[in-house]
C-alpha atoms as a PDB file:
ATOM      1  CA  UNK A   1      59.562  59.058 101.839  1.00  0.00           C
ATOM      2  CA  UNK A   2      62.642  58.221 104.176  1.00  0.00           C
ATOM      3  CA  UNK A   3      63.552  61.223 106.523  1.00  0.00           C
ATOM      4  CA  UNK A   4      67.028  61.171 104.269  1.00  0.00           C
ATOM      5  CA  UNK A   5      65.160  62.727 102.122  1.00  0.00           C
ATOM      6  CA  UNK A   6      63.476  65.450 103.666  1.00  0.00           C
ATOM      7  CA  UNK A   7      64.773  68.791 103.298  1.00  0.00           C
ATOM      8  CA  UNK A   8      64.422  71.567 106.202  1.00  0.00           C
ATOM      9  CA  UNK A   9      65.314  75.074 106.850  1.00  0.00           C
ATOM     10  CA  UNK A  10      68.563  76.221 107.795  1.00  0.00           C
ATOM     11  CA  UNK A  11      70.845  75.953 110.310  1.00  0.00           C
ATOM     12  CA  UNK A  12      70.689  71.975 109.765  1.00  0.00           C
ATOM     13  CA  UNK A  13      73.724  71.505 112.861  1.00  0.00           C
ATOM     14  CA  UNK A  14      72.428  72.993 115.525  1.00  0.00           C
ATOM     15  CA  UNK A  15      74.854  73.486 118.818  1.00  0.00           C
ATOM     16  CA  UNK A  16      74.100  72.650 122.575  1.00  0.00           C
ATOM     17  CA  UNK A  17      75.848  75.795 123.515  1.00  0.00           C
ATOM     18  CA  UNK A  18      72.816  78.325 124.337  1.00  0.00           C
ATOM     19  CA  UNK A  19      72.738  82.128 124.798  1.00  0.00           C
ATOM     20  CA  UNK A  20      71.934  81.559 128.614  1.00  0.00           C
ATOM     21  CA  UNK A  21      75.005  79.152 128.799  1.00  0.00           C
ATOM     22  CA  UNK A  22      76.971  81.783 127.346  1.00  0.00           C
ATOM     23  CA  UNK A  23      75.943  84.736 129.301  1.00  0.00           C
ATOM     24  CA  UNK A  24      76.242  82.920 132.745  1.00  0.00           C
ATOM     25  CA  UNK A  25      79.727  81.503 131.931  1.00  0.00           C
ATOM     26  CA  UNK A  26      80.188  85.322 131.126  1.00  0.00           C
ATOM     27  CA  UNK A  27      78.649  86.266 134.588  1.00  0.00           C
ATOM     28  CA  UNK A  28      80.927  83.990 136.705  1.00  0.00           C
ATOM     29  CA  UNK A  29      84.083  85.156 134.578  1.00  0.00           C
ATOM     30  CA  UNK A  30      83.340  88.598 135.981  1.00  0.00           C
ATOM     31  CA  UNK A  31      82.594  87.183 139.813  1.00  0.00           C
ATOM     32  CA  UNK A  32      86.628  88.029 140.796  1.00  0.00           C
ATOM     33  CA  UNK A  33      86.757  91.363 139.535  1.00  0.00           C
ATOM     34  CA  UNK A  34      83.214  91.897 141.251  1.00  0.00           C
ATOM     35  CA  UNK A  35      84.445  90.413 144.438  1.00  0.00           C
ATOM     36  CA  UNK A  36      87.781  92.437 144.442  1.00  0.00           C
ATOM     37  CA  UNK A  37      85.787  95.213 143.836  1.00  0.00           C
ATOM     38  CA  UNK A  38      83.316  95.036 146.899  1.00  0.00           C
ATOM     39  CA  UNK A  39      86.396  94.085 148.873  1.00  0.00           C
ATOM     40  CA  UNK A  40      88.502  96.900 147.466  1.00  0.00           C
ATOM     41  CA  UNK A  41      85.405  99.441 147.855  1.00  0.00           C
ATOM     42  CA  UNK A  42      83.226  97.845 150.907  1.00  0.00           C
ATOM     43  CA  UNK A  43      79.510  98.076 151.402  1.00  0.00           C
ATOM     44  CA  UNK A  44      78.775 101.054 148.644  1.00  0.00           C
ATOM     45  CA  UNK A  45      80.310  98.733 145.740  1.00  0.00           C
ATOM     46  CA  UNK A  46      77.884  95.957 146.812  1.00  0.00           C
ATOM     47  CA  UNK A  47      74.964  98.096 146.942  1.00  0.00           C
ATOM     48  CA  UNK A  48      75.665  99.883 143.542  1.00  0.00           C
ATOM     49  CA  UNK A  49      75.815  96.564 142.298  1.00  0.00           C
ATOM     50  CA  UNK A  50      72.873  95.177 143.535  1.00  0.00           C
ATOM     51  CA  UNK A  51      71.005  98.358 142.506  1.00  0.00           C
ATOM     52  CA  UNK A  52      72.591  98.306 138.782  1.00  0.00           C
ATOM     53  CA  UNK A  53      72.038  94.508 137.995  1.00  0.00           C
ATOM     54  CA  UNK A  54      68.210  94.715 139.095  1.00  0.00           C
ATOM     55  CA  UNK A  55      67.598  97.544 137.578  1.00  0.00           C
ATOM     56  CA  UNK A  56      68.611  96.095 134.196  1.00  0.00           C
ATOM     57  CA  UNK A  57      66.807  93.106 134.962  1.00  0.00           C
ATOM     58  CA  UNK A  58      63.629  94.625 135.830  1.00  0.00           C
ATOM     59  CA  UNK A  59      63.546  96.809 133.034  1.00  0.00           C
ATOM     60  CA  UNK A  60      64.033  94.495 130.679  1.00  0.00           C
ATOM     61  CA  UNK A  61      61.069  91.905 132.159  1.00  0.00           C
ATOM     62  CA  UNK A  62      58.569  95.054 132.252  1.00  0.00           C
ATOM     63  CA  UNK A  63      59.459  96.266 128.719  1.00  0.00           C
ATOM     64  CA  UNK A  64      58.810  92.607 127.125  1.00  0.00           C
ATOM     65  CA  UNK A  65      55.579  92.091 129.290  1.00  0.00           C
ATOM     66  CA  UNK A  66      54.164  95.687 128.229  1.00  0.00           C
ATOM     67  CA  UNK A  67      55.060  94.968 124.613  1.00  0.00           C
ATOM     68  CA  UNK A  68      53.180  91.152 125.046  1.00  0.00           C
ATOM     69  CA  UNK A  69      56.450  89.677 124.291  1.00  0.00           C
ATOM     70  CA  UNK A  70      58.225  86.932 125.294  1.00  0.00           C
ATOM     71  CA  UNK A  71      60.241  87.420 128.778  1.00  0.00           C
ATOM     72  CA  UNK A  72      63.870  86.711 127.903  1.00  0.00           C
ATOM     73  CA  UNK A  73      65.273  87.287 131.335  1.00  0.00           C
ATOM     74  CA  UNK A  74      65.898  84.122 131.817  1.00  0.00           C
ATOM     75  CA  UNK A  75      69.205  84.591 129.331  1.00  0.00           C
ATOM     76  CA  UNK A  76      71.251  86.555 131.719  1.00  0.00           C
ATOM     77  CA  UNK A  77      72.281  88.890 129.207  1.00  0.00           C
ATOM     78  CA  UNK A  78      70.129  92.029 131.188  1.00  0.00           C
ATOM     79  CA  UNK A  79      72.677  90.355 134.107  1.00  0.00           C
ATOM     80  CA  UNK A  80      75.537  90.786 132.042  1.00  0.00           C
ATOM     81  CA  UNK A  81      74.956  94.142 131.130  1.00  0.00           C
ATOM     82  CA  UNK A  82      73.945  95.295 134.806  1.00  0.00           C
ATOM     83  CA  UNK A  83      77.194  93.422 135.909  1.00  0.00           C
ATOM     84  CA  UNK A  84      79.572  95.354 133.308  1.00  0.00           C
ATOM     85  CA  UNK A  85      77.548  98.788 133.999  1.00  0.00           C
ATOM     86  CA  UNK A  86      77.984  98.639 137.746  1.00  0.00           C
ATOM     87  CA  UNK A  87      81.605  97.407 136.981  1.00  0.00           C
ATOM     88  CA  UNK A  88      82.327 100.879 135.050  1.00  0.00           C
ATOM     89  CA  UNK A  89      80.468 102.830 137.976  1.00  0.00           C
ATOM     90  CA  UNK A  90      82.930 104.726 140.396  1.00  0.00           C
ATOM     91  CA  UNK A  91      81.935 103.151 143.894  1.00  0.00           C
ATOM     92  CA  UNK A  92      81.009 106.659 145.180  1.00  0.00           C
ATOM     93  CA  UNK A  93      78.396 106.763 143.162  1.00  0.00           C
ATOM     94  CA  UNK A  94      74.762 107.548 144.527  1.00  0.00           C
ATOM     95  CA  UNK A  95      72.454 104.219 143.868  1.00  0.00           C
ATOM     96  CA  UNK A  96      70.253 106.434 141.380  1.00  0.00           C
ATOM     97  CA  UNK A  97      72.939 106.478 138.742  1.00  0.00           C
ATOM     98  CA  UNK A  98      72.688 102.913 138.755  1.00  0.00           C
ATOM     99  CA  UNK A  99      68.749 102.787 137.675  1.00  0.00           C
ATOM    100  CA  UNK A 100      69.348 105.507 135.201  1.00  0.00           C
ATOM    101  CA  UNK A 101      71.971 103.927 133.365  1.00  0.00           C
ATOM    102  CA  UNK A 102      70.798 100.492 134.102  1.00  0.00           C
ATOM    103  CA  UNK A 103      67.610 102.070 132.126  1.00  0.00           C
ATOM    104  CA  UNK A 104      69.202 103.385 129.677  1.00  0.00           C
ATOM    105  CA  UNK A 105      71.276 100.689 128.652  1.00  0.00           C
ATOM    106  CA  UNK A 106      68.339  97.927 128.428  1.00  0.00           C
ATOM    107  CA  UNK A 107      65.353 100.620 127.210  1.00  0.00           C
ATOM    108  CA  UNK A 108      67.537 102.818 124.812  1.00  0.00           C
ATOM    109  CA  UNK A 109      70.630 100.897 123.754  1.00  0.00           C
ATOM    110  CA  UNK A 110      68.952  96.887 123.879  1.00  0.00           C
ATOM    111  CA  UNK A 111      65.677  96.609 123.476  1.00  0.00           C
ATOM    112  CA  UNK A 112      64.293  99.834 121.393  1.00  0.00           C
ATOM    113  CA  UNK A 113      66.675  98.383 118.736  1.00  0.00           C
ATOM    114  CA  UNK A 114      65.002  95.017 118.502  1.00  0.00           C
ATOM    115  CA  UNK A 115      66.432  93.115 121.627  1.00  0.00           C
ATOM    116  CA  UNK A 116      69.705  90.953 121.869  1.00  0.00           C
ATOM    117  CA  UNK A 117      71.329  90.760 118.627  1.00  0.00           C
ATOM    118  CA  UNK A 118      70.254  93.627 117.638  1.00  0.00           C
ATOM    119  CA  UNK A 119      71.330  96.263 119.805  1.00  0.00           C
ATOM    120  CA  UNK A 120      74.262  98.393 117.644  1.00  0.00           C
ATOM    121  CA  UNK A 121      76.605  99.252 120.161  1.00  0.00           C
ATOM    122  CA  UNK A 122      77.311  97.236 123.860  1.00  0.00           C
ATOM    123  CA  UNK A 123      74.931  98.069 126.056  1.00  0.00           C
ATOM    124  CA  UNK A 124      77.052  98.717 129.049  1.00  0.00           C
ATOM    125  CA  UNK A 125      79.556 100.993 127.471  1.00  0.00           C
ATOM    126  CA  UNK A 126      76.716 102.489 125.892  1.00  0.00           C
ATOM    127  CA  UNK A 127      74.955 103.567 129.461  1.00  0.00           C
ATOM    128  CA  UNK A 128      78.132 104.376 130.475  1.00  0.00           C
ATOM    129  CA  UNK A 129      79.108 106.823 128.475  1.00  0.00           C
ATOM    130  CA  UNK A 130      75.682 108.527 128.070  1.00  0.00           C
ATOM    131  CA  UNK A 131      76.174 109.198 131.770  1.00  0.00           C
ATOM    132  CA  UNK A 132      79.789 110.085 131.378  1.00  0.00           C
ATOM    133  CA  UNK A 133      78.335 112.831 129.209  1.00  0.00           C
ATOM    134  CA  UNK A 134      75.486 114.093 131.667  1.00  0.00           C
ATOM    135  CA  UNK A 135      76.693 113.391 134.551  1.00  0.00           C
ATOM    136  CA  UNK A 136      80.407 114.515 134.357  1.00  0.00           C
ATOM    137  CA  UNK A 137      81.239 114.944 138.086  1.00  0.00           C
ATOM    138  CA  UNK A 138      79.665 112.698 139.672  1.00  0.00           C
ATOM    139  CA  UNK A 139      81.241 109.922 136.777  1.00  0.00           C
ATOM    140  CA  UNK A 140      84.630 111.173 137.069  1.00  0.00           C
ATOM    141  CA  UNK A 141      84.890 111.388 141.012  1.00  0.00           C
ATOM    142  CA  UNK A 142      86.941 108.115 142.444  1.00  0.00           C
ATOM    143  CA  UNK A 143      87.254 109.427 145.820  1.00  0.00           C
ATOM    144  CA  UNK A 144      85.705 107.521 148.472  1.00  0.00           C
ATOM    145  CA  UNK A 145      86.359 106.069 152.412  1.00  0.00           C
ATOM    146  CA  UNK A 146      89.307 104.091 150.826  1.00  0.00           C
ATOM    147  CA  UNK A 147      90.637 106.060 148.119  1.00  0.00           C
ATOM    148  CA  UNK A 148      91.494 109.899 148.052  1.00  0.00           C
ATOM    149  CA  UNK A 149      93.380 111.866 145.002  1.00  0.00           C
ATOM    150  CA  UNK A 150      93.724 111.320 141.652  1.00  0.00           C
ATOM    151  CA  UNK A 151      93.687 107.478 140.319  1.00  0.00           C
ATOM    152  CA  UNK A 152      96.884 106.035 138.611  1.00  0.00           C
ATOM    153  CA  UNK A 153      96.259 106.861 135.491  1.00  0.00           C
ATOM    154  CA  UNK A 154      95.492 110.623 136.298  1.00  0.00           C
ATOM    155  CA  UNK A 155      98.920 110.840 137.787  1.00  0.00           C
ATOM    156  CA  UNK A 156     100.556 108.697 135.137  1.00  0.00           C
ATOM    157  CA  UNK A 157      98.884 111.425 132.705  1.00  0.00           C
ATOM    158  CA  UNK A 158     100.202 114.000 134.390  1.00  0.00           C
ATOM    159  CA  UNK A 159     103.644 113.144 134.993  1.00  0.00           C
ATOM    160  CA  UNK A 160     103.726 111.620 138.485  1.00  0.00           C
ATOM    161  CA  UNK A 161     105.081 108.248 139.047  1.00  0.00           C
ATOM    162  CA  UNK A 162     102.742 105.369 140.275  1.00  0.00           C
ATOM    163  CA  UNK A 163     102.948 102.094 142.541  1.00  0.00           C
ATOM    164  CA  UNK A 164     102.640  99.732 139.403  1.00  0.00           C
ATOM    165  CA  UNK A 165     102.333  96.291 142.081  1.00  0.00           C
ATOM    166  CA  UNK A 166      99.605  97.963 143.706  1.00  0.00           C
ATOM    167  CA  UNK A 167      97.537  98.606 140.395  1.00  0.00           C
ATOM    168  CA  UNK A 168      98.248  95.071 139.174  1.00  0.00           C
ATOM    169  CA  UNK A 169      96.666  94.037 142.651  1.00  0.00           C
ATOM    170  CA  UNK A 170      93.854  96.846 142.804  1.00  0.00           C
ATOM    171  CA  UNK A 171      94.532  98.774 145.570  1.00  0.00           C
ATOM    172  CA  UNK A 172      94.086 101.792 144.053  1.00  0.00           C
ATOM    173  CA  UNK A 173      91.174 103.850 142.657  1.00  0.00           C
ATOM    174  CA  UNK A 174      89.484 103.729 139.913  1.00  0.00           C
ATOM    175  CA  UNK A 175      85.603 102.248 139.104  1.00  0.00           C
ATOM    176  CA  UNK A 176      84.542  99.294 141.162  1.00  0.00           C
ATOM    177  CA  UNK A 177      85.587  96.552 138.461  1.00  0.00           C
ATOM    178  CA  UNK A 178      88.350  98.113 136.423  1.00  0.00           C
ATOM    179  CA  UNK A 179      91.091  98.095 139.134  1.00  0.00           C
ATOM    180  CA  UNK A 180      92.471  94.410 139.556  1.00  0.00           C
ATOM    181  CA  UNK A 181      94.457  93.453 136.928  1.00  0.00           C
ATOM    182  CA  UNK A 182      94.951  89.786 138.286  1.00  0.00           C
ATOM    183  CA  UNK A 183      90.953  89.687 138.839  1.00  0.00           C
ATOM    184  CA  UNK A 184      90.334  90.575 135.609  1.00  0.00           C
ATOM    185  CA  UNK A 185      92.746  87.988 134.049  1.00  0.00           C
ATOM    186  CA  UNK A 186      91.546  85.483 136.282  1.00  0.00           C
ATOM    187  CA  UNK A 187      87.684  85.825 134.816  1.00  0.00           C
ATOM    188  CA  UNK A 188      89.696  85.883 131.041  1.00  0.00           C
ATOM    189  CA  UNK A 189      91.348  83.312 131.118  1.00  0.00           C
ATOM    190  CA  UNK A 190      88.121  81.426 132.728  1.00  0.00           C
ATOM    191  CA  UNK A 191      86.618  82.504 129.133  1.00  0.00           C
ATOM    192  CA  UNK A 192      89.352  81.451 126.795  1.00  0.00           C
ATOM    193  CA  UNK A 193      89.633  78.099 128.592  1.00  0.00           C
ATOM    194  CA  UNK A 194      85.025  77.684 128.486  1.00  0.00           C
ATOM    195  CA  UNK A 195      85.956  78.836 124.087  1.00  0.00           C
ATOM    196  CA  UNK A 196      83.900  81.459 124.901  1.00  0.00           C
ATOM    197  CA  UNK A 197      86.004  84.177 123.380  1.00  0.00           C
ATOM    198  CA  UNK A 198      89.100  84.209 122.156  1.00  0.00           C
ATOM    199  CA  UNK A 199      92.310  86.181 121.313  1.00  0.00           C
ATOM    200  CA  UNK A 200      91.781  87.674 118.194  1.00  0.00           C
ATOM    201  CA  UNK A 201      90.222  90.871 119.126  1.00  0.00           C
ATOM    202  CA  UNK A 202      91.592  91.214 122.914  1.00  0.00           C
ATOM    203  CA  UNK A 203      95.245  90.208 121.432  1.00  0.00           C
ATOM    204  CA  UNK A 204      95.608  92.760 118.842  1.00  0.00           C
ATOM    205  CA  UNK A 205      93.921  95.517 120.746  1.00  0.00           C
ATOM    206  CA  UNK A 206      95.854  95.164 123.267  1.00  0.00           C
ATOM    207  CA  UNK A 207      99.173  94.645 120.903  1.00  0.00           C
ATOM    208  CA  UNK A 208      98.241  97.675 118.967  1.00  0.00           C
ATOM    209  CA  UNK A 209      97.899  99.866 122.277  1.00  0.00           C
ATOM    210  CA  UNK A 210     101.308  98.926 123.226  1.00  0.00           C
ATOM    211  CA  UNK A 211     102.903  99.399 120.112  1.00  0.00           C
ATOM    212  CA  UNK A 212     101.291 102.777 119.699  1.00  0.00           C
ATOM    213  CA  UNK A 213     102.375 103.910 123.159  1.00  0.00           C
ATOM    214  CA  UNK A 214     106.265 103.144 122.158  1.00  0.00           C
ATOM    215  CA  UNK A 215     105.462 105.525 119.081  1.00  0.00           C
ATOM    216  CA  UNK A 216     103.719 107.982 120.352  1.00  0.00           C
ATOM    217  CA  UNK A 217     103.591 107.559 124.242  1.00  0.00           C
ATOM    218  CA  UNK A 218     106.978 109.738 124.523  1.00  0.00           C
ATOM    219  CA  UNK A 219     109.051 107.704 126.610  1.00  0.00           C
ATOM    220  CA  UNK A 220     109.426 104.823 124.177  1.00  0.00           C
ATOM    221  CA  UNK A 221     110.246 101.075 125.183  1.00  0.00           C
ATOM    222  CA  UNK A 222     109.619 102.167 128.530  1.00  0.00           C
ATOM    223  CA  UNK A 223     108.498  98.595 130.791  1.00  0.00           C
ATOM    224  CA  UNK A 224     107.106 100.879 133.902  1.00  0.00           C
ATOM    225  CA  UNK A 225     105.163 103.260 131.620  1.00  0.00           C
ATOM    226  CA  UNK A 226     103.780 100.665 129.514  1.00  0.00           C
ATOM    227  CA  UNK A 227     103.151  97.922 132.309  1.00  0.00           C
ATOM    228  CA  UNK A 228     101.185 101.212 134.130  1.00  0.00           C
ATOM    229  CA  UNK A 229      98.774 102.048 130.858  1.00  0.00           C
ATOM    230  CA  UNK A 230      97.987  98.039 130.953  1.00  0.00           C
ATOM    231  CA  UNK A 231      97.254  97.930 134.249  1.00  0.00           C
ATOM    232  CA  UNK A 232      95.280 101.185 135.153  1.00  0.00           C
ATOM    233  CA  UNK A 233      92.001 102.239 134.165  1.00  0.00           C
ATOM    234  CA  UNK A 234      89.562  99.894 131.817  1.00  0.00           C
ATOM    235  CA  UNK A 235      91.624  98.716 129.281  1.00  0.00           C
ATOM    236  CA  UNK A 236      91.711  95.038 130.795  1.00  0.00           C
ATOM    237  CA  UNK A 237      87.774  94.872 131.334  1.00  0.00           C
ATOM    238  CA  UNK A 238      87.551  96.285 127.673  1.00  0.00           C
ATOM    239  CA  UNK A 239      89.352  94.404 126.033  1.00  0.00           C
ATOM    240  CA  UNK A 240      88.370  90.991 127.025  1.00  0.00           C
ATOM    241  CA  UNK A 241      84.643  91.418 128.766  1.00  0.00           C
ATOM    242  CA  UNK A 242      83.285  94.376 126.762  1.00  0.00           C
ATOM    243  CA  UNK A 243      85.421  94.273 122.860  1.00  0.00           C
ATOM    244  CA  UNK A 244      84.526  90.570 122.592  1.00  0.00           C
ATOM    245  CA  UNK A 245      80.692  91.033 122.886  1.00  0.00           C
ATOM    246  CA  UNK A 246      79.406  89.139 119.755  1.00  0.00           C
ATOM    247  CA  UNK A 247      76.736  91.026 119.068  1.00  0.00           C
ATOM    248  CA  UNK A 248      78.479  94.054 118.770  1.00  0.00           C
ATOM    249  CA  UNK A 249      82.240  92.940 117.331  1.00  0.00           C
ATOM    250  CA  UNK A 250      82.575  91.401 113.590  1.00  0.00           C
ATOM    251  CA  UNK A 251      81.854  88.535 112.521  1.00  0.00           C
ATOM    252  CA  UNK A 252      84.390  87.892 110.026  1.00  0.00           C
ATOM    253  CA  UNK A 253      87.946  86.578 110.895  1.00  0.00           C
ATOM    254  CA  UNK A 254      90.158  89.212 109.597  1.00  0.00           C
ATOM    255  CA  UNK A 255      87.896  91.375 110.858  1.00  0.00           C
ATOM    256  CA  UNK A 256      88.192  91.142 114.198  1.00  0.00           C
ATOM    257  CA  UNK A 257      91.230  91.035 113.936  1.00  0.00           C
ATOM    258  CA  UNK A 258      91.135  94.556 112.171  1.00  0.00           C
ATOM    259  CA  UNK A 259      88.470  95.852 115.092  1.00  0.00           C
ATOM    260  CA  UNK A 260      91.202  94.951 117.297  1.00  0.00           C
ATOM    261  CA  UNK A 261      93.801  97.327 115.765  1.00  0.00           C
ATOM    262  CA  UNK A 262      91.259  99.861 115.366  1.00  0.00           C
ATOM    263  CA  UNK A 263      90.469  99.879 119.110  1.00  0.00           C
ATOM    264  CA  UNK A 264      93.991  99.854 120.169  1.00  0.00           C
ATOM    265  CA  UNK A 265      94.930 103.077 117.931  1.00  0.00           C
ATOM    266  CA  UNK A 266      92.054 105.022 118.891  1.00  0.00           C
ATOM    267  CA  UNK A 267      92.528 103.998 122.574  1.00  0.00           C
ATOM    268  CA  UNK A 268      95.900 105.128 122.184  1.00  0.00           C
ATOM    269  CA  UNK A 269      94.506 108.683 120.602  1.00  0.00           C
ATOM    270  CA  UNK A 270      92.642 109.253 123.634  1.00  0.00           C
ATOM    271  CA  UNK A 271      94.785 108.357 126.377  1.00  0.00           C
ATOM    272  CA  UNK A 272      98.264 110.113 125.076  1.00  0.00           C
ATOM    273  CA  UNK A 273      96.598 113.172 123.202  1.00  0.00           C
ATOM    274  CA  UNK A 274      93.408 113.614 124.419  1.00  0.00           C
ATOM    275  CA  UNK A 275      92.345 115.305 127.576  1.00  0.00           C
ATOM    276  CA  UNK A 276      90.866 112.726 129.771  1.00  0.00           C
ATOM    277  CA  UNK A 277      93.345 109.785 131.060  1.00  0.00           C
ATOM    278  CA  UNK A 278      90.773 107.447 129.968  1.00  0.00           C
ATOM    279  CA  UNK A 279      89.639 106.482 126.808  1.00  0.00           C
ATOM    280  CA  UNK A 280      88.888 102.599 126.467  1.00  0.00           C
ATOM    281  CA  UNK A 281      84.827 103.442 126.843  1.00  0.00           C
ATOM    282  CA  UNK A 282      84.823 105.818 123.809  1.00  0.00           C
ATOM    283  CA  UNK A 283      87.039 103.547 121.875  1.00  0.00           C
ATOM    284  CA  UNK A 284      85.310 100.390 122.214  1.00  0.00           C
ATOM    285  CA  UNK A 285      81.836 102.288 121.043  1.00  0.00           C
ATOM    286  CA  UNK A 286      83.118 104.152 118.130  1.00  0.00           C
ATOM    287  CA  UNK A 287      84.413 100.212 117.242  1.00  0.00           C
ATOM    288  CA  UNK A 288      80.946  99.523 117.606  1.00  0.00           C
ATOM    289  CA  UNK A 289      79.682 101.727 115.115  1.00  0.00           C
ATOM    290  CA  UNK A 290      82.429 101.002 112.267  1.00  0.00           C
ATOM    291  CA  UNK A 291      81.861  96.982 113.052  1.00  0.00           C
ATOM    292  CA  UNK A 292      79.275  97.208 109.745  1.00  0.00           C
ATOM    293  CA  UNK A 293      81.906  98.555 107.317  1.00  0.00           C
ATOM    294  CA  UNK A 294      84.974  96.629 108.841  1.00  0.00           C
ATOM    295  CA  UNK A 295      82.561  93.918 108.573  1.00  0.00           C
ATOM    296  CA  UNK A 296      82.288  94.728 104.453  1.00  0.00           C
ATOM    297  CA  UNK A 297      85.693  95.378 104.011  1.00  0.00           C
ATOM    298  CA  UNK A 298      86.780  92.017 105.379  1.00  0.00           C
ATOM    299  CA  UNK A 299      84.019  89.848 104.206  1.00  0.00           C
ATOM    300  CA  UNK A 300      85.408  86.790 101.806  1.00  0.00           C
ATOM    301  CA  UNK A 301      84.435  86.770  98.684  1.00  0.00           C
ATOM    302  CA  UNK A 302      82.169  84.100  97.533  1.00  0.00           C
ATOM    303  CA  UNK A 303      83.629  81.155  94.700  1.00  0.00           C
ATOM    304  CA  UNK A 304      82.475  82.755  91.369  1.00  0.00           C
ATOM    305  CA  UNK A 305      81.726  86.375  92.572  1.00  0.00           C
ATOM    306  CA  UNK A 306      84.729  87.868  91.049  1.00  0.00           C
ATOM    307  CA  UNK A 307      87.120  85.959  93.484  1.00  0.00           C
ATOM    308  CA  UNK A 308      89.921  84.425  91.775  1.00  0.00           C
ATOM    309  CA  UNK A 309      89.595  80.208  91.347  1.00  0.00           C
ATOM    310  CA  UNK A 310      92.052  78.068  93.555  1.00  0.00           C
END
């Protein structure tokens, strides 16, 4: 019979681009905000890093050869997620809240749901929020050697006025990666250019948030106020390194566009009328968990399944 013939299982184009292709193009994107960070923070940044990203990778190679599975480290994605954690980590932070969440994330969020692809909410955010939750002072303390006081947004939340050119740079404080605006642009745009993600779901969150923050933000089209919510905290690193994970966004066009405005409004709820000054972390996982059913609600309908005929 000639090979025309013969019929295989699906997918029948397969594409050179590879999870580990993704996930390192995904690593170097976050390499300036990284580097601004250690630079911004000094030797403690470094360390936490260090600590974070092994731990994640560790765990993950111990779990897989315990269960007789196949070792997937080799994917970078345990790098990726040790990278965002330590990223979300306040550089004061004692190295052992760097294994816990970097345990937490890979054990509890990745791989007790099945492993990459199958994990329900990002991994990162998730760790980061579970220790947000139990350890509240420690996760909420910026201070450190370079930084004292409140960070930008705290002020901005409570009325003060802030340096806007210095939190565009990133010297201010804040968590080791979340600072730099221009770092974190730098590793997006390094991203869109590689197709790796694109503006969709970072676009319309970040739209939405503005647009809700001249409704709601009580000083309306105020440039300083607004330019200071877009450039403080993790709204940046959310929106293009942590919103656009695949696994955990929709799949469906509309859809992400939808996720997008979902994020941005309840981003907006937390930062203008709840009590922390923060808010993108919480956002981005509740997303997460309503991906599924913005997934439904958005899915085309098939030709002949009750959708109408061109």
């Amino acid at each position: 019979m000639s090979d025309l013939m013969k019929v295989s299982s699906n997918p029948h184009i397969r594409s050179k681009v590879t999870t580990s292709n993704i996930m390192l193009a995904v690593v170097i994107a976050l390499l300036p905000a990284a580097g601004f960070g250690i630079y911004n923070f000094g030797l403690d940044a470094l360390i936490l890093i260090l600590i974070t990203v092994v731990t994640c990778v560790l765990t993950e190679y111990l779990y897989e050869k315990g269960m007789g599975k196949k070792v997937t480290i080799g994917d970078f994605s345990a790098v990726v997620t040790g990278l965002l954690l330590a990223l979300n980590l306040p550089p004061a932070a004692p190295w052992w809240i760097g294994v816990i969440g970097g345990v937490f994330a890979i054990l509890v969020v990745k791989m007790l749901f099945g492993g990459l692809g199958q994990n329900f909410m990002n991994p990162a955010l998730g760790a980061r929020c579970f220790l947000l939750i139990s350890y509240t002072s420690i996760m909420c303390n910026f201070e450190c050697d370079a930084y004292t006081g409140p960070t930008p947004l705290a002020s901005l939340k409570a009325g003060e006025s802030v340096d806007i050119l210095n939190m565009v740079i990133g010297k201010c404080g804040g968590t080791i990666g979340e600072t730099s605006m221009i770092a974190i642009v730098i590793g997006a745009c390094i991203l869109l250019l590689l197709g790796i993600i694109d503006l969709k779901i970072s676009g319309s969150y970040i739209a939405t948030f503005v647009v809700f923050l001249v409704l709601f933000g009580g000083h309306g089209i105020n440039l300083p106020f607004i330019s200071a919510h877009l450039a403080g905290g993790g709204l940046m690193l959310g929106a293009f390194f942590m919103a656009t994970d695949y696994v955990t966004r929709p799949i469906t066009k509309n859809g992400q566009y939808l996720y997008g405005i979902v994020l941005g409004l309840l981003t907006g709820i937390f930062r203008i009328f709840g009590p922390s000054a923060e808010g993108v972390s919480y956002a981005i996982i509740l997303g997460n968990l309503l991906a599924p059913l913005i997934e439904k609600v958005t899915m085309p309908k098939a030709f002949g399944k009750g959708g109408e005929r061109a």
